[in-house]
N, C-alpha and C. Protein backbone atom coordinates (compact mmCIF):
# COMPACT_ATOMS: atom_id res chain seq x y z
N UNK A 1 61.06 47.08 126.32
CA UNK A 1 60.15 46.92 127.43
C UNK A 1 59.00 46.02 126.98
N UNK A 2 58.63 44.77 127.98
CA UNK A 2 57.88 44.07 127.22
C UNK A 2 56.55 44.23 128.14
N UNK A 3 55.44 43.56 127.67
CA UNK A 3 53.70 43.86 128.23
C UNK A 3 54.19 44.14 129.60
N UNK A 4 54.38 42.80 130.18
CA UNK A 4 54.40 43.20 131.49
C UNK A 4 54.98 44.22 132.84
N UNK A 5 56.39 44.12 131.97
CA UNK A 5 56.63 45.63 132.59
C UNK A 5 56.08 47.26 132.24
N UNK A 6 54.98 47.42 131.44
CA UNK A 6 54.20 48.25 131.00
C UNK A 6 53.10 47.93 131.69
N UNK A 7 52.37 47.15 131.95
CA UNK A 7 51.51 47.25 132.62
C UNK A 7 51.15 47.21 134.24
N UNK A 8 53.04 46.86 134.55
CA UNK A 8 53.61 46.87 136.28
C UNK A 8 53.88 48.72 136.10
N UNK A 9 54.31 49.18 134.91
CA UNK A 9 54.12 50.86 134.90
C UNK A 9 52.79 51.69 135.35
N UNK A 10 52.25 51.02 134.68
CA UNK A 10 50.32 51.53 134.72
C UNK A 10 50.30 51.28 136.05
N UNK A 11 50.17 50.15 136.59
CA UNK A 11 49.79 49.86 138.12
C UNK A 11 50.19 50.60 139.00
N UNK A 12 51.42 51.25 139.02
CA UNK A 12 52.20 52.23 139.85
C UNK A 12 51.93 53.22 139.21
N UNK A 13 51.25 53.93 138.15
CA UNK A 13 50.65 54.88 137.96
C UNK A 13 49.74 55.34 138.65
N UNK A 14 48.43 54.30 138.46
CA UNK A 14 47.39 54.66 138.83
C UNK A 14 46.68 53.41 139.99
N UNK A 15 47.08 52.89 140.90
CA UNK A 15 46.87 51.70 142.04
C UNK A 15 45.44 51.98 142.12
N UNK A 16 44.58 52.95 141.58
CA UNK A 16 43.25 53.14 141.82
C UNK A 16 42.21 52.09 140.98
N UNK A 17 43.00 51.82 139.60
CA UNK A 17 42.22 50.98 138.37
C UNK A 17 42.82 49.80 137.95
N UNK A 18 42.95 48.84 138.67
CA UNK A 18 44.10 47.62 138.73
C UNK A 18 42.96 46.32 139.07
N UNK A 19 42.91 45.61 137.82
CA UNK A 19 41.86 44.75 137.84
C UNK A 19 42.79 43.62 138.19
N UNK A 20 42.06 42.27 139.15
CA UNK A 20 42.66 41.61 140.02
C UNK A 20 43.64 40.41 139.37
N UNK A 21 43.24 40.39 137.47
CA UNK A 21 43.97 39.53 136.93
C UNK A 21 45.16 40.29 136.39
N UNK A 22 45.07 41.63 136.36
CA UNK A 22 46.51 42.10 136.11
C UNK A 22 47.59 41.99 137.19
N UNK A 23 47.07 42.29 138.21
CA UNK A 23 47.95 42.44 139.06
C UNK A 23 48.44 40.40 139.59
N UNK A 24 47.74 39.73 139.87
CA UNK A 24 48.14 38.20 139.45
C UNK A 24 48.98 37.96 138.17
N UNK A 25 48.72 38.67 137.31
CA UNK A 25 50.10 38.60 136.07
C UNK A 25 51.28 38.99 136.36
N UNK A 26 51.36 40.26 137.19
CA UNK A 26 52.69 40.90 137.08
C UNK A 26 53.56 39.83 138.47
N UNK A 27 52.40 39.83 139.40
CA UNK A 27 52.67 38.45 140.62
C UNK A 27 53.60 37.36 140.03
N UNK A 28 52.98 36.88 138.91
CA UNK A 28 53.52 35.81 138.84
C UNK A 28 54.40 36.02 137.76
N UNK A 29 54.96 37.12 136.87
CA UNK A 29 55.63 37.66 136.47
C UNK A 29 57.09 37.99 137.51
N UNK A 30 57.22 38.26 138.23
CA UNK A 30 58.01 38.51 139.52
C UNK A 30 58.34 37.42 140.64
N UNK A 31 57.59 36.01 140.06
CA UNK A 31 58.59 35.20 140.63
C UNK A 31 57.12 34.78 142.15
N UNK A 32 56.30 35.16 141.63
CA UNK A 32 55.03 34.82 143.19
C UNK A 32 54.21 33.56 142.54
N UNK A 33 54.07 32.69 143.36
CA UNK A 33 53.15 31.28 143.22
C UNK A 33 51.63 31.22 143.78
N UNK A 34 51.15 30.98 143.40
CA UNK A 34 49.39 31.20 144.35
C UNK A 34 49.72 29.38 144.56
N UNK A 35 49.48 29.80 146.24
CA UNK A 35 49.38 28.50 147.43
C UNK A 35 48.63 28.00 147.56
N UNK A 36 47.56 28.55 147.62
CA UNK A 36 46.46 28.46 148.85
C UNK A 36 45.08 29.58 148.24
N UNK A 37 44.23 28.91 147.87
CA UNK A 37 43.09 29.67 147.40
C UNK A 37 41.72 29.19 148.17
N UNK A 38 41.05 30.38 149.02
CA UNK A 38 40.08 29.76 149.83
C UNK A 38 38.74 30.95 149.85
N UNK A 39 38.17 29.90 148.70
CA UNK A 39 36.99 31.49 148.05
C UNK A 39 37.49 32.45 147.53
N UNK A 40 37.44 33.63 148.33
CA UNK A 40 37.56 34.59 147.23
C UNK A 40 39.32 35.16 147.57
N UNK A 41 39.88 34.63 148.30
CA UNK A 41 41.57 35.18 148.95
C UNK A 41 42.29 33.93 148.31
N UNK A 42 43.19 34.62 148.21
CA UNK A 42 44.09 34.42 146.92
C UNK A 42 45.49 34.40 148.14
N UNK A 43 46.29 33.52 148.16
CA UNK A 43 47.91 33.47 148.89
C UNK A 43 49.07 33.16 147.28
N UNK A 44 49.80 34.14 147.64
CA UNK A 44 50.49 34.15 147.02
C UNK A 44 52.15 34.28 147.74
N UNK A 45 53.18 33.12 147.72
CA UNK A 45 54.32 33.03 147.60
C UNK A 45 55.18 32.93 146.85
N UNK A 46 56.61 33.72 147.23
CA UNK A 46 57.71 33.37 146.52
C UNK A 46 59.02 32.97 147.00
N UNK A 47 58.56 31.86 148.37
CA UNK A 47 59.57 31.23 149.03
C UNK A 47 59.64 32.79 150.24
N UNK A 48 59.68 33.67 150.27
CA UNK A 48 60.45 34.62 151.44
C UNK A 48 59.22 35.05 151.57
N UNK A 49 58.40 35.61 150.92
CA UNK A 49 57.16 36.67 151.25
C UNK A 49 55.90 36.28 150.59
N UNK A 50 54.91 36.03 151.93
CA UNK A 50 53.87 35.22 151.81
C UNK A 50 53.01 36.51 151.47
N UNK A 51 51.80 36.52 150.54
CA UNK A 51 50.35 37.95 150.17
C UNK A 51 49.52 36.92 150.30
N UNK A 52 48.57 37.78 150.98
CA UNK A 52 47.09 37.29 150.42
C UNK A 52 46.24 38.86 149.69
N UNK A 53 45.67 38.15 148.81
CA UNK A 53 44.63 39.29 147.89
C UNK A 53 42.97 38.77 148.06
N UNK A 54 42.71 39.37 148.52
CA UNK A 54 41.04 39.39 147.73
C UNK A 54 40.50 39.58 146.85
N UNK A 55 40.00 39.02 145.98
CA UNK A 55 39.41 39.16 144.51
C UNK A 55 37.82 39.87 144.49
N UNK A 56 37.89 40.55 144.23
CA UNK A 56 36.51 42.05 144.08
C UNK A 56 35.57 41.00 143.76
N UNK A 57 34.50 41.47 144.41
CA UNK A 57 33.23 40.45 144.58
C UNK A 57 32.06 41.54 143.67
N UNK A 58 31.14 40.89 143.29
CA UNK A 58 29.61 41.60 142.69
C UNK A 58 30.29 42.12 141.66
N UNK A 59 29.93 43.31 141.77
CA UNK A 59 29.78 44.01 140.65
C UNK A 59 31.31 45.16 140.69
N UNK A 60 32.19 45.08 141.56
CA UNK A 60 33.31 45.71 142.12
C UNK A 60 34.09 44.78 140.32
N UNK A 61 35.13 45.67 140.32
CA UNK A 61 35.80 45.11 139.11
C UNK A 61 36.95 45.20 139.61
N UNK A 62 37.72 46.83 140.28
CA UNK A 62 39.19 46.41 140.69
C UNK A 62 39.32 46.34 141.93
N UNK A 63 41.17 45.96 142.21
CA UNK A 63 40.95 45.28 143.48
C UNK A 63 40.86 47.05 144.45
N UNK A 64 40.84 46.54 145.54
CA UNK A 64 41.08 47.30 146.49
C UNK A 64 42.68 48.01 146.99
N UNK A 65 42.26 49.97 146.65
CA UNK A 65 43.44 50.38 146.25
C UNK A 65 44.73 50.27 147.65
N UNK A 66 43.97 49.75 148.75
CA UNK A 66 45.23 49.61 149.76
C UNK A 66 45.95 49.00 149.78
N UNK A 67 45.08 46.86 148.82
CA UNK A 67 45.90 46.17 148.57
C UNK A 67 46.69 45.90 147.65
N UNK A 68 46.22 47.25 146.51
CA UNK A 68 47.58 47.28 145.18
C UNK A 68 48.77 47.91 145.81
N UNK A 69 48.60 49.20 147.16
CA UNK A 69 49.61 49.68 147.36
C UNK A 69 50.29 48.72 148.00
N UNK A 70 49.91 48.10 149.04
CA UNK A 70 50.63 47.08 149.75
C UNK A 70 51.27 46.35 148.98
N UNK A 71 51.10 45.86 147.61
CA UNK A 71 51.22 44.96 146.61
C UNK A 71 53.10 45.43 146.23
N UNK A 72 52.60 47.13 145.46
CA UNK A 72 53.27 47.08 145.05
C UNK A 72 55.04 47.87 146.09
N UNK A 73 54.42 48.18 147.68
CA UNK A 73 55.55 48.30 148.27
C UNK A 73 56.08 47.08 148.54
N UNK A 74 55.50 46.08 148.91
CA UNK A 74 56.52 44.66 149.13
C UNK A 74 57.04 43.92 148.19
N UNK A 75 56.30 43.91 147.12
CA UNK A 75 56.96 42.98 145.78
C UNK A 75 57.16 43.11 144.68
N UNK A 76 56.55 44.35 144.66
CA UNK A 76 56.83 44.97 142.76
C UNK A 76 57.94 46.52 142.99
N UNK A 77 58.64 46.35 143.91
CA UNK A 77 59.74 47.19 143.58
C UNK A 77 61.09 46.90 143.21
């Protein structure tokens, strides 16, 4: 098992503490391209299924836990 599928483990552990460059690793680990970046939203494709993410602003460090779940029901299963 190598980093990244250990740390796509963690993420589906705990979707509560998922800082916005891990989860862009395992993204692009899995075959997702960032398109389209406009401020702080992030598009990410992989030809069939278009994401957008928001990247935690101020003093916020991880992302927002609705959009790790969303994350990881459409593309990290």
């Amino acid at each position: 098992m190598g980093k990244t599928e250990k740390l796509l483990d963690r993420i589906k552990a705990n979707p509560k503490h998922v800082r916005f460059e891990d989860l862009v690793k395992v993204l692009k680990h899995k075959g997702y391209d960032i398109i389209n970046v406009k401020g702080s939203h992030y598009a990410f494709s992989n030809g069939e299924t278009t994401l957008t993410l928001v990247r935690p602003h101020g003093s916020h460090t991880f992302c927002h836990v609705q959009d790790v779940k969303e994350v990881i029901k459409k593309c990290l299963q």
